[in-house]
N, C-alpha and C. Protein backbone atom coordinates (compact mmCIF):
# COMPACT_ATOMS: atom_id res chain seq x y z
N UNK A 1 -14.01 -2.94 14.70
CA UNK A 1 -12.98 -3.43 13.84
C UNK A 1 -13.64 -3.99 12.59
N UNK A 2 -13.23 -3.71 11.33
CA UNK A 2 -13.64 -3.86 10.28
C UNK A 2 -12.95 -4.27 9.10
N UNK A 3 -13.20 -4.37 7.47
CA UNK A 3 -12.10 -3.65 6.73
C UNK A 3 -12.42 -3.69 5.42
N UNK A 4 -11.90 -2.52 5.07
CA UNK A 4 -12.37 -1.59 3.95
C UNK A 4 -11.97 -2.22 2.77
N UNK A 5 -12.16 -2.11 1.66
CA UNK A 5 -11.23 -2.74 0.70
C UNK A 5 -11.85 -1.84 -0.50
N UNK A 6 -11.10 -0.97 -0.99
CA UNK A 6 -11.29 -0.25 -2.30
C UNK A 6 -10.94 -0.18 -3.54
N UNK A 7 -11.46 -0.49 -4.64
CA UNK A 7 -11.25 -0.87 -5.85
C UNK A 7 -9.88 -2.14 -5.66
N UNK A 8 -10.61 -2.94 -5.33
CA UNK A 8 -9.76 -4.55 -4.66
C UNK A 8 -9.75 -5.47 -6.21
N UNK A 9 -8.55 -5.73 -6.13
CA UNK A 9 -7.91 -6.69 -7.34
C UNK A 9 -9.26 -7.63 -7.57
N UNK A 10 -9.76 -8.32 -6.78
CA UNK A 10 -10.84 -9.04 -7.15
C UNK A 10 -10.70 -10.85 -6.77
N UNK A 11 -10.99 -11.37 -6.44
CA UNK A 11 -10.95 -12.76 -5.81
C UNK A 11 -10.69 -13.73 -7.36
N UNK A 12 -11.16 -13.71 -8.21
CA UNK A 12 -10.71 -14.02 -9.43
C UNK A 12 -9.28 -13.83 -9.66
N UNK A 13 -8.29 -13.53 -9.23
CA UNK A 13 -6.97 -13.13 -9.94
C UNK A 13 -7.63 -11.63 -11.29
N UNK A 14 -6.39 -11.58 -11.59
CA UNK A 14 -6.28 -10.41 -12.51
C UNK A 14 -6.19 -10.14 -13.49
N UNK A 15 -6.88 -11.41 -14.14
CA UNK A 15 -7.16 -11.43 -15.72
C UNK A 15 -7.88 -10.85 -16.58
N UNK A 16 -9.19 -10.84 -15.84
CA UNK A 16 -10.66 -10.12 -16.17
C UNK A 16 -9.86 -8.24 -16.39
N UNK A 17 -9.30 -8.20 -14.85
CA UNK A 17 -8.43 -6.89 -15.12
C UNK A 17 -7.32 -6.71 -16.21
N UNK A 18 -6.68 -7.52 -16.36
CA UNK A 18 -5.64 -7.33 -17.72
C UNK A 18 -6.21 -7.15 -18.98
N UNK A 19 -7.64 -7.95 -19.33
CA UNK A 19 -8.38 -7.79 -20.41
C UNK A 19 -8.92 -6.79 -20.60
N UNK A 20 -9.16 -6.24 -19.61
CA UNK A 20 -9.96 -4.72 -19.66
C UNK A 20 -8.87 -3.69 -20.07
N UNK A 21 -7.95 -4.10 -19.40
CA UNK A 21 -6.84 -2.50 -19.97
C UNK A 21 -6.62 -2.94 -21.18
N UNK A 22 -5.98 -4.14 -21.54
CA UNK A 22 -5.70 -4.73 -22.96
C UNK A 22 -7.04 -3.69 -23.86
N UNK A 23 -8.25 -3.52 -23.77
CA UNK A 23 -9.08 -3.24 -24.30
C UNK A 23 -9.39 -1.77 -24.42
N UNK A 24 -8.68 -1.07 -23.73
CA UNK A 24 -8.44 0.46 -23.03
C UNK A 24 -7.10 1.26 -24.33
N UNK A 25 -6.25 0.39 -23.61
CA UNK A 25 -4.59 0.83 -24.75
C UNK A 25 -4.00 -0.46 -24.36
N UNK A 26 -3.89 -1.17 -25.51
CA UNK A 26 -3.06 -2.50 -25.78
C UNK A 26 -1.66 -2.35 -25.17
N UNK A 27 -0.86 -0.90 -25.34
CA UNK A 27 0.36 -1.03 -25.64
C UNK A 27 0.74 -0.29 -24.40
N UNK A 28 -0.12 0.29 -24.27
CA UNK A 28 0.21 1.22 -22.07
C UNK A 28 -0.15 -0.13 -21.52
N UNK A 29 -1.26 -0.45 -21.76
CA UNK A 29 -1.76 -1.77 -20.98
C UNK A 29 -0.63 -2.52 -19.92
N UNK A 30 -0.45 -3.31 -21.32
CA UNK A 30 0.77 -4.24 -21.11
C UNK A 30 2.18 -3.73 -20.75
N UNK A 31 2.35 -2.21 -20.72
CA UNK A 31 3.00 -1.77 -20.30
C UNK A 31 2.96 -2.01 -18.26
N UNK A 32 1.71 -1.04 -18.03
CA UNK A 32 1.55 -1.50 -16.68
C UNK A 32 1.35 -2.55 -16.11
N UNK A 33 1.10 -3.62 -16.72
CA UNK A 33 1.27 -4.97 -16.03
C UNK A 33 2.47 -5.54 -16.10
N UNK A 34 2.91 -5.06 -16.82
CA UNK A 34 4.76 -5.68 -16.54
C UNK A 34 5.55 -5.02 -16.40
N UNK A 35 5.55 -3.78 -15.18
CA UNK A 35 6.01 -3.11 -14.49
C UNK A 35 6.86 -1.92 -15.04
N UNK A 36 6.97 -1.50 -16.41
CA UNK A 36 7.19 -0.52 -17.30
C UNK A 36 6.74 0.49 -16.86
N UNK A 37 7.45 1.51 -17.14
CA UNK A 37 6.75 3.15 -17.11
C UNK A 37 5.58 3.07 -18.40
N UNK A 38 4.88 3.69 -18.20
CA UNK A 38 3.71 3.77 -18.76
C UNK A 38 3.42 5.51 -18.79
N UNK A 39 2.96 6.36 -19.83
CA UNK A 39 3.12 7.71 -20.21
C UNK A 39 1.77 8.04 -19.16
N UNK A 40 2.54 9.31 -19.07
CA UNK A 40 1.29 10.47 -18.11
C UNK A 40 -0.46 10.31 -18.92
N UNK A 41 -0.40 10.60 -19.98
CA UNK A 41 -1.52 10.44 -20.47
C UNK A 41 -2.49 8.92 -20.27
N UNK A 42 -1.68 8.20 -20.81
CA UNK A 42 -2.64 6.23 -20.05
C UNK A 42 -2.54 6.34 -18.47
N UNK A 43 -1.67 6.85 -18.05
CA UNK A 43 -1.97 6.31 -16.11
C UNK A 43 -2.74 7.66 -15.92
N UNK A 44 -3.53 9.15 -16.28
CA UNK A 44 -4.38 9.38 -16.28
C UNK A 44 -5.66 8.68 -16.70
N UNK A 45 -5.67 8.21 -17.89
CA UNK A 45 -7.14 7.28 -18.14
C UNK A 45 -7.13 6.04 -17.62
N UNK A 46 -5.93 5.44 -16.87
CA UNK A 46 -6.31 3.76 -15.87
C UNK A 46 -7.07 4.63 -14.90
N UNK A 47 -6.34 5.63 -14.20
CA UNK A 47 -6.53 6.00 -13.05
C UNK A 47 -7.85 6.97 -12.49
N UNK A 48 -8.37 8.14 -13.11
CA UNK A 48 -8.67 8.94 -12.90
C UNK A 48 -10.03 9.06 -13.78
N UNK A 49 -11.27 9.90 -13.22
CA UNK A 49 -12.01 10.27 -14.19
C UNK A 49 -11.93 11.54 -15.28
N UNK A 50 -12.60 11.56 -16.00
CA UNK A 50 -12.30 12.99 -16.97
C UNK A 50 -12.64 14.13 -16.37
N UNK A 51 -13.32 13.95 -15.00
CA UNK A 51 -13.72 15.47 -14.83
C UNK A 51 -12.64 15.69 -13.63
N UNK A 52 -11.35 14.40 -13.00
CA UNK A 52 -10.67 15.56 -12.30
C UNK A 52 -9.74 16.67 -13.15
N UNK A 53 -9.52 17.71 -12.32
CA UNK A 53 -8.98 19.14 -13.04
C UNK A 53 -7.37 18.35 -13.85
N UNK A 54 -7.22 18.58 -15.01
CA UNK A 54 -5.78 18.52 -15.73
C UNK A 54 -4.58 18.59 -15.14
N UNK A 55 -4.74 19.75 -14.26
CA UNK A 55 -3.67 20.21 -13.60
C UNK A 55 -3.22 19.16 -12.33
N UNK A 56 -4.15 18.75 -11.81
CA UNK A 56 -4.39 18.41 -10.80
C UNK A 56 -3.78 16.67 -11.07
N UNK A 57 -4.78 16.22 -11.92
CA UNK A 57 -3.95 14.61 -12.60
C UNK A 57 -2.70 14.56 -12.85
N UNK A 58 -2.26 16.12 -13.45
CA UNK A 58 -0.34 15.97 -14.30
C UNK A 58 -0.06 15.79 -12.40
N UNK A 59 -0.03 16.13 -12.00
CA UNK A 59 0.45 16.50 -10.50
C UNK A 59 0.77 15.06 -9.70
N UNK A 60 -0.32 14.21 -10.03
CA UNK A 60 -0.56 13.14 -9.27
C UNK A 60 0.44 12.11 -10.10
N UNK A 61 -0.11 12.27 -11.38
CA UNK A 61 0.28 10.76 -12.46
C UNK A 61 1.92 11.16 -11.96
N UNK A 62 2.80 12.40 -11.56
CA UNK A 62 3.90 12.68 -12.05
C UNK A 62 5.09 11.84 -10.78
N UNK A 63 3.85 11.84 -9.55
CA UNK A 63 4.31 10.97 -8.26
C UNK A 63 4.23 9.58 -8.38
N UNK A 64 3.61 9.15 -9.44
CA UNK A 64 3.10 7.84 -9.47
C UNK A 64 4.53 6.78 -9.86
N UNK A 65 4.88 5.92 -8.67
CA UNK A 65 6.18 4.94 -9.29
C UNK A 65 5.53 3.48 -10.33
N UNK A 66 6.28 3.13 -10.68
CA UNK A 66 5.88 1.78 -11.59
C UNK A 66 5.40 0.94 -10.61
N UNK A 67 4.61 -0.01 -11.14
CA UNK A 67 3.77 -1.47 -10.47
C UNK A 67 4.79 -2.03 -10.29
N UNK A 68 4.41 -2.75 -8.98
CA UNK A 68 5.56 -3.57 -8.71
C UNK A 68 5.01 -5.62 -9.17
N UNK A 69 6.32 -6.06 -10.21
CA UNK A 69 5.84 -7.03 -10.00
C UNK A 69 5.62 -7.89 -9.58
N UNK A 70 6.16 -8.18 -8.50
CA UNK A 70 5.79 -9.44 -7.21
C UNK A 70 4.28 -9.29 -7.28
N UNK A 71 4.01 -7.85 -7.03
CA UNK A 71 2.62 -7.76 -6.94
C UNK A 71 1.76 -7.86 -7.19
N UNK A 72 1.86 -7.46 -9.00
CA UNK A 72 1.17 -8.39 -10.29
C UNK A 72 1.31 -10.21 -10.49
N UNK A 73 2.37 -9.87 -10.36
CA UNK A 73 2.12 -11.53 -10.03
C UNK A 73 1.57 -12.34 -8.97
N UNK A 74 1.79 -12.13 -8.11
CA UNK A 74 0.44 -12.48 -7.19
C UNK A 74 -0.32 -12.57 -7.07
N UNK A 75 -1.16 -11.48 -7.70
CA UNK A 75 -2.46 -11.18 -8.09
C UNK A 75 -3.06 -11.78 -8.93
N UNK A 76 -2.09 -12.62 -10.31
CA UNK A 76 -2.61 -13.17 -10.91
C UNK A 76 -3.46 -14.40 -10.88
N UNK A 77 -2.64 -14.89 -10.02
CA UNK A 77 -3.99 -16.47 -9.31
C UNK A 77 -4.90 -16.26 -8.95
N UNK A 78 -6.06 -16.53 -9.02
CA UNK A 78 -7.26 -16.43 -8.21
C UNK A 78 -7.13 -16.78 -6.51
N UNK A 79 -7.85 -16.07 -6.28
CA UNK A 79 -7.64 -15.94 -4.36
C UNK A 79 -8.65 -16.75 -3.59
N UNK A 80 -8.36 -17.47 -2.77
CA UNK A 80 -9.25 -17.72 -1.78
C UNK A 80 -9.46 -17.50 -0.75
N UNK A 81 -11.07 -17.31 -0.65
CA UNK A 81 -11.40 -16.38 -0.12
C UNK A 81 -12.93 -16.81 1.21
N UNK A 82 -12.53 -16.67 2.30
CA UNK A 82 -13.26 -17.24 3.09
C UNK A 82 -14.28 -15.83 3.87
N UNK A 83 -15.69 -16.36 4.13
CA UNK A 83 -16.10 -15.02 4.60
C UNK A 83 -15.82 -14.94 6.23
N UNK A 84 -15.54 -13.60 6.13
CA UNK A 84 -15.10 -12.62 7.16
C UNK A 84 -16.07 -12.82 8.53
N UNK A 85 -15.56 -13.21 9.63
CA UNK A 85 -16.32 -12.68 10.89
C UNK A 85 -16.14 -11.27 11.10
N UNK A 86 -15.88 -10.49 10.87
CA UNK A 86 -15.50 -8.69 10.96
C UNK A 86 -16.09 -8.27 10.20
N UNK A 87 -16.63 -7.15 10.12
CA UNK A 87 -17.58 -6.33 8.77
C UNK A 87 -16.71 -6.31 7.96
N UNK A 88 -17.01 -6.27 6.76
CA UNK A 88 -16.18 -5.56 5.42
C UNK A 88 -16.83 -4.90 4.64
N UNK A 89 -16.37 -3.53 4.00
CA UNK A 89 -17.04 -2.84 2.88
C UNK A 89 -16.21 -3.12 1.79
N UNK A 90 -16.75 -3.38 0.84
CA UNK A 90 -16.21 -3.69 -0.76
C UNK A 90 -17.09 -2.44 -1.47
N UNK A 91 -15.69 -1.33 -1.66
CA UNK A 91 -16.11 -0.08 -2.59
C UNK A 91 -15.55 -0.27 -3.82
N UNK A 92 -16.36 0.28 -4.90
CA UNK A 92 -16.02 0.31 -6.14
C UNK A 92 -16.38 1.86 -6.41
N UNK A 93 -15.51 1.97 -7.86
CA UNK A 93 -15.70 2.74 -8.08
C UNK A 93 -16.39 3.03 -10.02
N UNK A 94 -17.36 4.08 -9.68
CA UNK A 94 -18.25 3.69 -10.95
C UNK A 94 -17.87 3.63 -12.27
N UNK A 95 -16.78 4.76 -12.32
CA UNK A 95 -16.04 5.23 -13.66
C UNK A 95 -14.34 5.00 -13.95
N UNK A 96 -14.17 3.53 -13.04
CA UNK A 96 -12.99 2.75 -13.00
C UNK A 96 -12.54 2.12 -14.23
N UNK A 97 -11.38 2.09 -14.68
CA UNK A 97 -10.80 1.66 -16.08
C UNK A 97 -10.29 1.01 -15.85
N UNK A 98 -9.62 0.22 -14.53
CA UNK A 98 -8.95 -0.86 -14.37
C UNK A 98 -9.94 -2.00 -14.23
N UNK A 99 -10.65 -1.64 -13.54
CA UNK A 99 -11.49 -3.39 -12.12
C UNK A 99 -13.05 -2.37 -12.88
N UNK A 100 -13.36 -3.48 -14.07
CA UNK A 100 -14.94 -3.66 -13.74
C UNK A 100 -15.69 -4.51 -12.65
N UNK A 101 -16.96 -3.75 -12.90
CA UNK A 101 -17.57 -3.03 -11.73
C UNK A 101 -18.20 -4.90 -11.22
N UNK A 102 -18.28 -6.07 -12.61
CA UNK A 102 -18.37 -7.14 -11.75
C UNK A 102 -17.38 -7.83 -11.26
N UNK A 103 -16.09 -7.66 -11.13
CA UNK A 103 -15.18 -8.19 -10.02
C UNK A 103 -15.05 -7.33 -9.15
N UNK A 104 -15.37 -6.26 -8.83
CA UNK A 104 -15.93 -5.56 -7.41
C UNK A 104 -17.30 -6.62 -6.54
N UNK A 105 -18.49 -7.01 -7.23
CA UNK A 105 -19.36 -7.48 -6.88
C UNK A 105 -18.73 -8.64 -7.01
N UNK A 106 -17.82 -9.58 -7.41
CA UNK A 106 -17.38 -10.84 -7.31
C UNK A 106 -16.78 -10.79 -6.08
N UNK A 107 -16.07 -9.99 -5.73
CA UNK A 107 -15.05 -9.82 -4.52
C UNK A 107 -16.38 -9.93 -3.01
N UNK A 108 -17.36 -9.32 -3.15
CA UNK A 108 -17.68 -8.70 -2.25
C UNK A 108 -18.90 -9.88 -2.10
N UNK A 109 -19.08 -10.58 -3.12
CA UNK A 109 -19.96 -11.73 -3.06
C UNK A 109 -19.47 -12.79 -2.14
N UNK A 110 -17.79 -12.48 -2.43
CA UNK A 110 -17.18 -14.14 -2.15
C UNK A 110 -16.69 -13.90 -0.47
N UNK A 111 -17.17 -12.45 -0.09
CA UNK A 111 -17.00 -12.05 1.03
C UNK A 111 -18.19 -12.24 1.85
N UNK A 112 -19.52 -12.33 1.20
CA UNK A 112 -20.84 -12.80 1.63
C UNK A 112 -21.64 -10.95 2.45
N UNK A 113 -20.43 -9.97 1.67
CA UNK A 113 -21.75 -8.48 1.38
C UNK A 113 -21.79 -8.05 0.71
N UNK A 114 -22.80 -6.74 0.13
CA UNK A 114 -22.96 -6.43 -0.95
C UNK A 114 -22.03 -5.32 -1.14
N UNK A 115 -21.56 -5.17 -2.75
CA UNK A 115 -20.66 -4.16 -3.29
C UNK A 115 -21.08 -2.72 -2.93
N UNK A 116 -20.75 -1.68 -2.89
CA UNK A 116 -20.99 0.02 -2.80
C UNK A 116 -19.90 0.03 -4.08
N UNK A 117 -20.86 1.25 -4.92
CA UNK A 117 -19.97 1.88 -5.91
C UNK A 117 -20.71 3.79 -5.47
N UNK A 118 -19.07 4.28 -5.83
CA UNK A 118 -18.85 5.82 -5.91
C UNK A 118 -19.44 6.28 -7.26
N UNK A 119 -20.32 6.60 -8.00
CA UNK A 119 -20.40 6.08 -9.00
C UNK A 119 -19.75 8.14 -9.51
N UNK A 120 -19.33 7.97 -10.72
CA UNK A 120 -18.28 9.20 -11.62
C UNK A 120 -16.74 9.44 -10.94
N UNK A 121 -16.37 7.92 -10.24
CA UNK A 121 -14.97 8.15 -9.41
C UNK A 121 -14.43 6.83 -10.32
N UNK A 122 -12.96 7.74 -10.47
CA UNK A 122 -12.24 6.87 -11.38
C UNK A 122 -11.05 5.79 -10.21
N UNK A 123 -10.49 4.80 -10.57
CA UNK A 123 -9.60 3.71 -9.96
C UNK A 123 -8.87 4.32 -8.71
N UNK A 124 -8.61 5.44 -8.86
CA UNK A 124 -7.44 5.98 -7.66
C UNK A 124 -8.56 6.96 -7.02
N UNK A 125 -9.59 6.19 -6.15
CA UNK A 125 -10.40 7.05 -5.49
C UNK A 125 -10.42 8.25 -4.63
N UNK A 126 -9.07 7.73 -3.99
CA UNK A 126 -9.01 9.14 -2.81
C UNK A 126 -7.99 10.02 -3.45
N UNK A 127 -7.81 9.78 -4.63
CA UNK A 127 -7.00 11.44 -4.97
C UNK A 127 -8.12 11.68 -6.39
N UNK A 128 -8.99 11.02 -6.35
CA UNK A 128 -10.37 11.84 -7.66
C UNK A 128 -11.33 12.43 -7.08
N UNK A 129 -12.07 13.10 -7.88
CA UNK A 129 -12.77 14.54 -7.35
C UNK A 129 -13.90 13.75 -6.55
N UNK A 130 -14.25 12.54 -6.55
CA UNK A 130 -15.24 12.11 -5.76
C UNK A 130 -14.76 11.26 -4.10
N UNK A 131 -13.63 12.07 -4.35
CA UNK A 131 -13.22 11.34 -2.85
C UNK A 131 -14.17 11.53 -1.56
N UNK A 132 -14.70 12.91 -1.92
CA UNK A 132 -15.11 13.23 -0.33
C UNK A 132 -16.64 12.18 -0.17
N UNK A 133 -17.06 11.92 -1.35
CA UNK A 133 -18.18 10.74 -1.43
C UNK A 133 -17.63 9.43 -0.87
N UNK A 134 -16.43 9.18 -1.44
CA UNK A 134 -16.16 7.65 -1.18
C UNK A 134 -15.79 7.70 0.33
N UNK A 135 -14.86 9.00 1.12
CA UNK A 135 -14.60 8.73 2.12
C UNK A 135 -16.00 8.79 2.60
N UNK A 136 -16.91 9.26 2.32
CA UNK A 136 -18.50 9.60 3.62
C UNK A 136 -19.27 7.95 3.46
N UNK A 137 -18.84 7.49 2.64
CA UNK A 137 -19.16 5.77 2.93
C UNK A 137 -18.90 5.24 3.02
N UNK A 138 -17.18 5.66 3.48
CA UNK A 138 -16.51 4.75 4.39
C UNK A 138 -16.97 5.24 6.17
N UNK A 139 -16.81 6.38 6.27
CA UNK A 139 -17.40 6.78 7.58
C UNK A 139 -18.63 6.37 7.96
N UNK A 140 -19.99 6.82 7.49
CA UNK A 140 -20.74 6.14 7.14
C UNK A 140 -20.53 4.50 7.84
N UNK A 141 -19.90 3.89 7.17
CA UNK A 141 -20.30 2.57 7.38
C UNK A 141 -19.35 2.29 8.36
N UNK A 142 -18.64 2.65 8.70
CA UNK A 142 -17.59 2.39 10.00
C UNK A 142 -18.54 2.12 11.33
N UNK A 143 -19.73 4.17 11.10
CA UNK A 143 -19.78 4.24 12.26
C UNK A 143 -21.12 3.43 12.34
N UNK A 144 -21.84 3.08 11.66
CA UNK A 144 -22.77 1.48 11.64
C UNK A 144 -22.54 0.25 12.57
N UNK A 145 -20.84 0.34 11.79
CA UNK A 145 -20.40 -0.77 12.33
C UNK A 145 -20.26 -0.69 13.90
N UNK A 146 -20.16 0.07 14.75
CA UNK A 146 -20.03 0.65 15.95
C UNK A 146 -21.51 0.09 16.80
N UNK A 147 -22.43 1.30 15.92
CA UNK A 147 -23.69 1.36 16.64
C UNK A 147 -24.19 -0.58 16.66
N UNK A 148 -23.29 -1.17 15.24
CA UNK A 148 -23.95 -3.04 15.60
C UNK A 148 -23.58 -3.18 16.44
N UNK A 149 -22.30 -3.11 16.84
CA UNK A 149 -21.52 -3.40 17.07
C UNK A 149 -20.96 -3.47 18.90
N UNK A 150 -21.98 -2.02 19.57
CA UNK A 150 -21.82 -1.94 20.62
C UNK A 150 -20.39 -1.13 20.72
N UNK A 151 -19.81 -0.08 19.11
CA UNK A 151 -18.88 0.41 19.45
C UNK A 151 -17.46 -0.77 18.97
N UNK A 152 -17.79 -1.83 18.23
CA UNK A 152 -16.45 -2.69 17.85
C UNK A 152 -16.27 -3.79 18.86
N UNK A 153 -16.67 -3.38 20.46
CA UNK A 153 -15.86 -4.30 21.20
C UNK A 153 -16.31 -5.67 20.95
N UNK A 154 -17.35 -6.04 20.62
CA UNK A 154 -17.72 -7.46 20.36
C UNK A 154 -16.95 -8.08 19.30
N UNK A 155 -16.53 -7.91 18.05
CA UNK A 155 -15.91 -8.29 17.17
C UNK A 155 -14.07 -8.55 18.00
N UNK A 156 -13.83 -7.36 18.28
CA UNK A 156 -12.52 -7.76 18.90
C UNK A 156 -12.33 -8.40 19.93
N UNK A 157 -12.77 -8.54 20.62
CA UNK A 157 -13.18 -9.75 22.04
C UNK A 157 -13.13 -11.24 21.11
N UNK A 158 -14.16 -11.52 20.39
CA UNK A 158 -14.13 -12.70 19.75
C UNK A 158 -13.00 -13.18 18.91
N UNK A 159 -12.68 -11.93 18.01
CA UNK A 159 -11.31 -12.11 17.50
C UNK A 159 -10.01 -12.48 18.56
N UNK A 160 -9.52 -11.49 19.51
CA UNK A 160 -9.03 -11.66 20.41
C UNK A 160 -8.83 -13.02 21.21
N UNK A 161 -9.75 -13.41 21.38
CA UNK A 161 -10.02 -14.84 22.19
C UNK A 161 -9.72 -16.03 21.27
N UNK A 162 -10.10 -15.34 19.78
CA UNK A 162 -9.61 -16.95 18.82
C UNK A 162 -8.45 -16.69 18.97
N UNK A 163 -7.42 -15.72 18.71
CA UNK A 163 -6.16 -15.52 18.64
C UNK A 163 -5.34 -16.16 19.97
N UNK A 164 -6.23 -15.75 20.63
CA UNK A 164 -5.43 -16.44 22.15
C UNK A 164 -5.70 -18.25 22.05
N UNK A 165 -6.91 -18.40 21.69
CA UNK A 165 -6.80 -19.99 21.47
C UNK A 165 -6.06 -20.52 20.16
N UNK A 166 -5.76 -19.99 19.28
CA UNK A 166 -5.16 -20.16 18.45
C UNK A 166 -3.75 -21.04 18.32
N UNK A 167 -3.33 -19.83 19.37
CA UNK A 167 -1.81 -19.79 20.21
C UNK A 167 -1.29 -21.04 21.08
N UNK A 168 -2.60 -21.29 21.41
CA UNK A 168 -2.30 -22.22 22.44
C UNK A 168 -2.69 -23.93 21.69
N UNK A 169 -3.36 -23.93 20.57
CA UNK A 169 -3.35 -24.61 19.48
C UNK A 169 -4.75 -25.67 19.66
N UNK A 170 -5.84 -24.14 20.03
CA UNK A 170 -7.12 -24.72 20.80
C UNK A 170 -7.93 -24.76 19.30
N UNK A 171 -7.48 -24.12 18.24
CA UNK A 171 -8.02 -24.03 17.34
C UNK A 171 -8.12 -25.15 15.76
């Protein structure tokens, strides 16, 4: 038992991220942070690198619904953030236009492991041409987590058992 977290808002809140698109297209920007449709062409360059196929981005950007804002707003506070008894991988991705690449390593600091970047994979990793990379280090590190791990059962046993003392208000 583990958990993955890919191109993750960032433990900072989402400012560092708003500044960056602000710096990208002012006017899509602020479009997608306040839950506006935003044109096929900007949610290709938040999202995607230049080398996935044209065809292939119109296809994706065309499924894509608006940000929701509860969600942006949420995000905006900075998070706290306690480190994990469970493995965690903090992936980034190299050629991301939303989340620079140091609030990936902020996130993954404040998690107490080190960042992985996909590096020529743009924000929406598993539908860009470098997916089959990002998924092989998620597998990859899953099955790590196993061989530490004895296969997971140690992590969930311990988890398990706080949960049960938890309950009973041993905690």
């Amino acid at each position: 038992m583990g958990a993955v977290l890919v191109a993750s808002a960032g433990v900072g809140g989402i400012l560092p991220v708003i500044r960056r698109i602000a710096k990208r297209d002012a006017v899509e920007g602020m479009r997608l942070i306040s839950g506006m449709r935003v044109s096929e062409g900007a949610l290709r360059r938040f999202l995607f690198s230049a080398e996935l196929e044209e065809r292939l981005a119109r296809r994706y950007v065309r499924r894509i619904g608006r940000e929701s804002l509860a969600a942006i707003y949420r995000l905006m506070a900075p998070s706290r953030v306690e480190r994990c008894e469970v493995p965690v991988l903090v992936l980034g991705c190299g050629e991301d236009a939303i989340l620079p690449g140091r609030v990936v390593r902020r996130t993954a600091e404040a998690l107490g492991v080190e960042a992985l970047f996909v590096e020529g994979a743009g924000h929406d990793l598993m539908l860009d041409v470098k997916w089959r990379e990002g998924l092989g280090v998620v597998l990859r590190t899953v099955e790590r987590w196993g061989e530490l791990n004895g296969g997971g059962e140690e992590i969930f046993c311990r988890q398990e058992r706080q949960e049960r003392q938890g309950r009973r208000g041993l905690l």
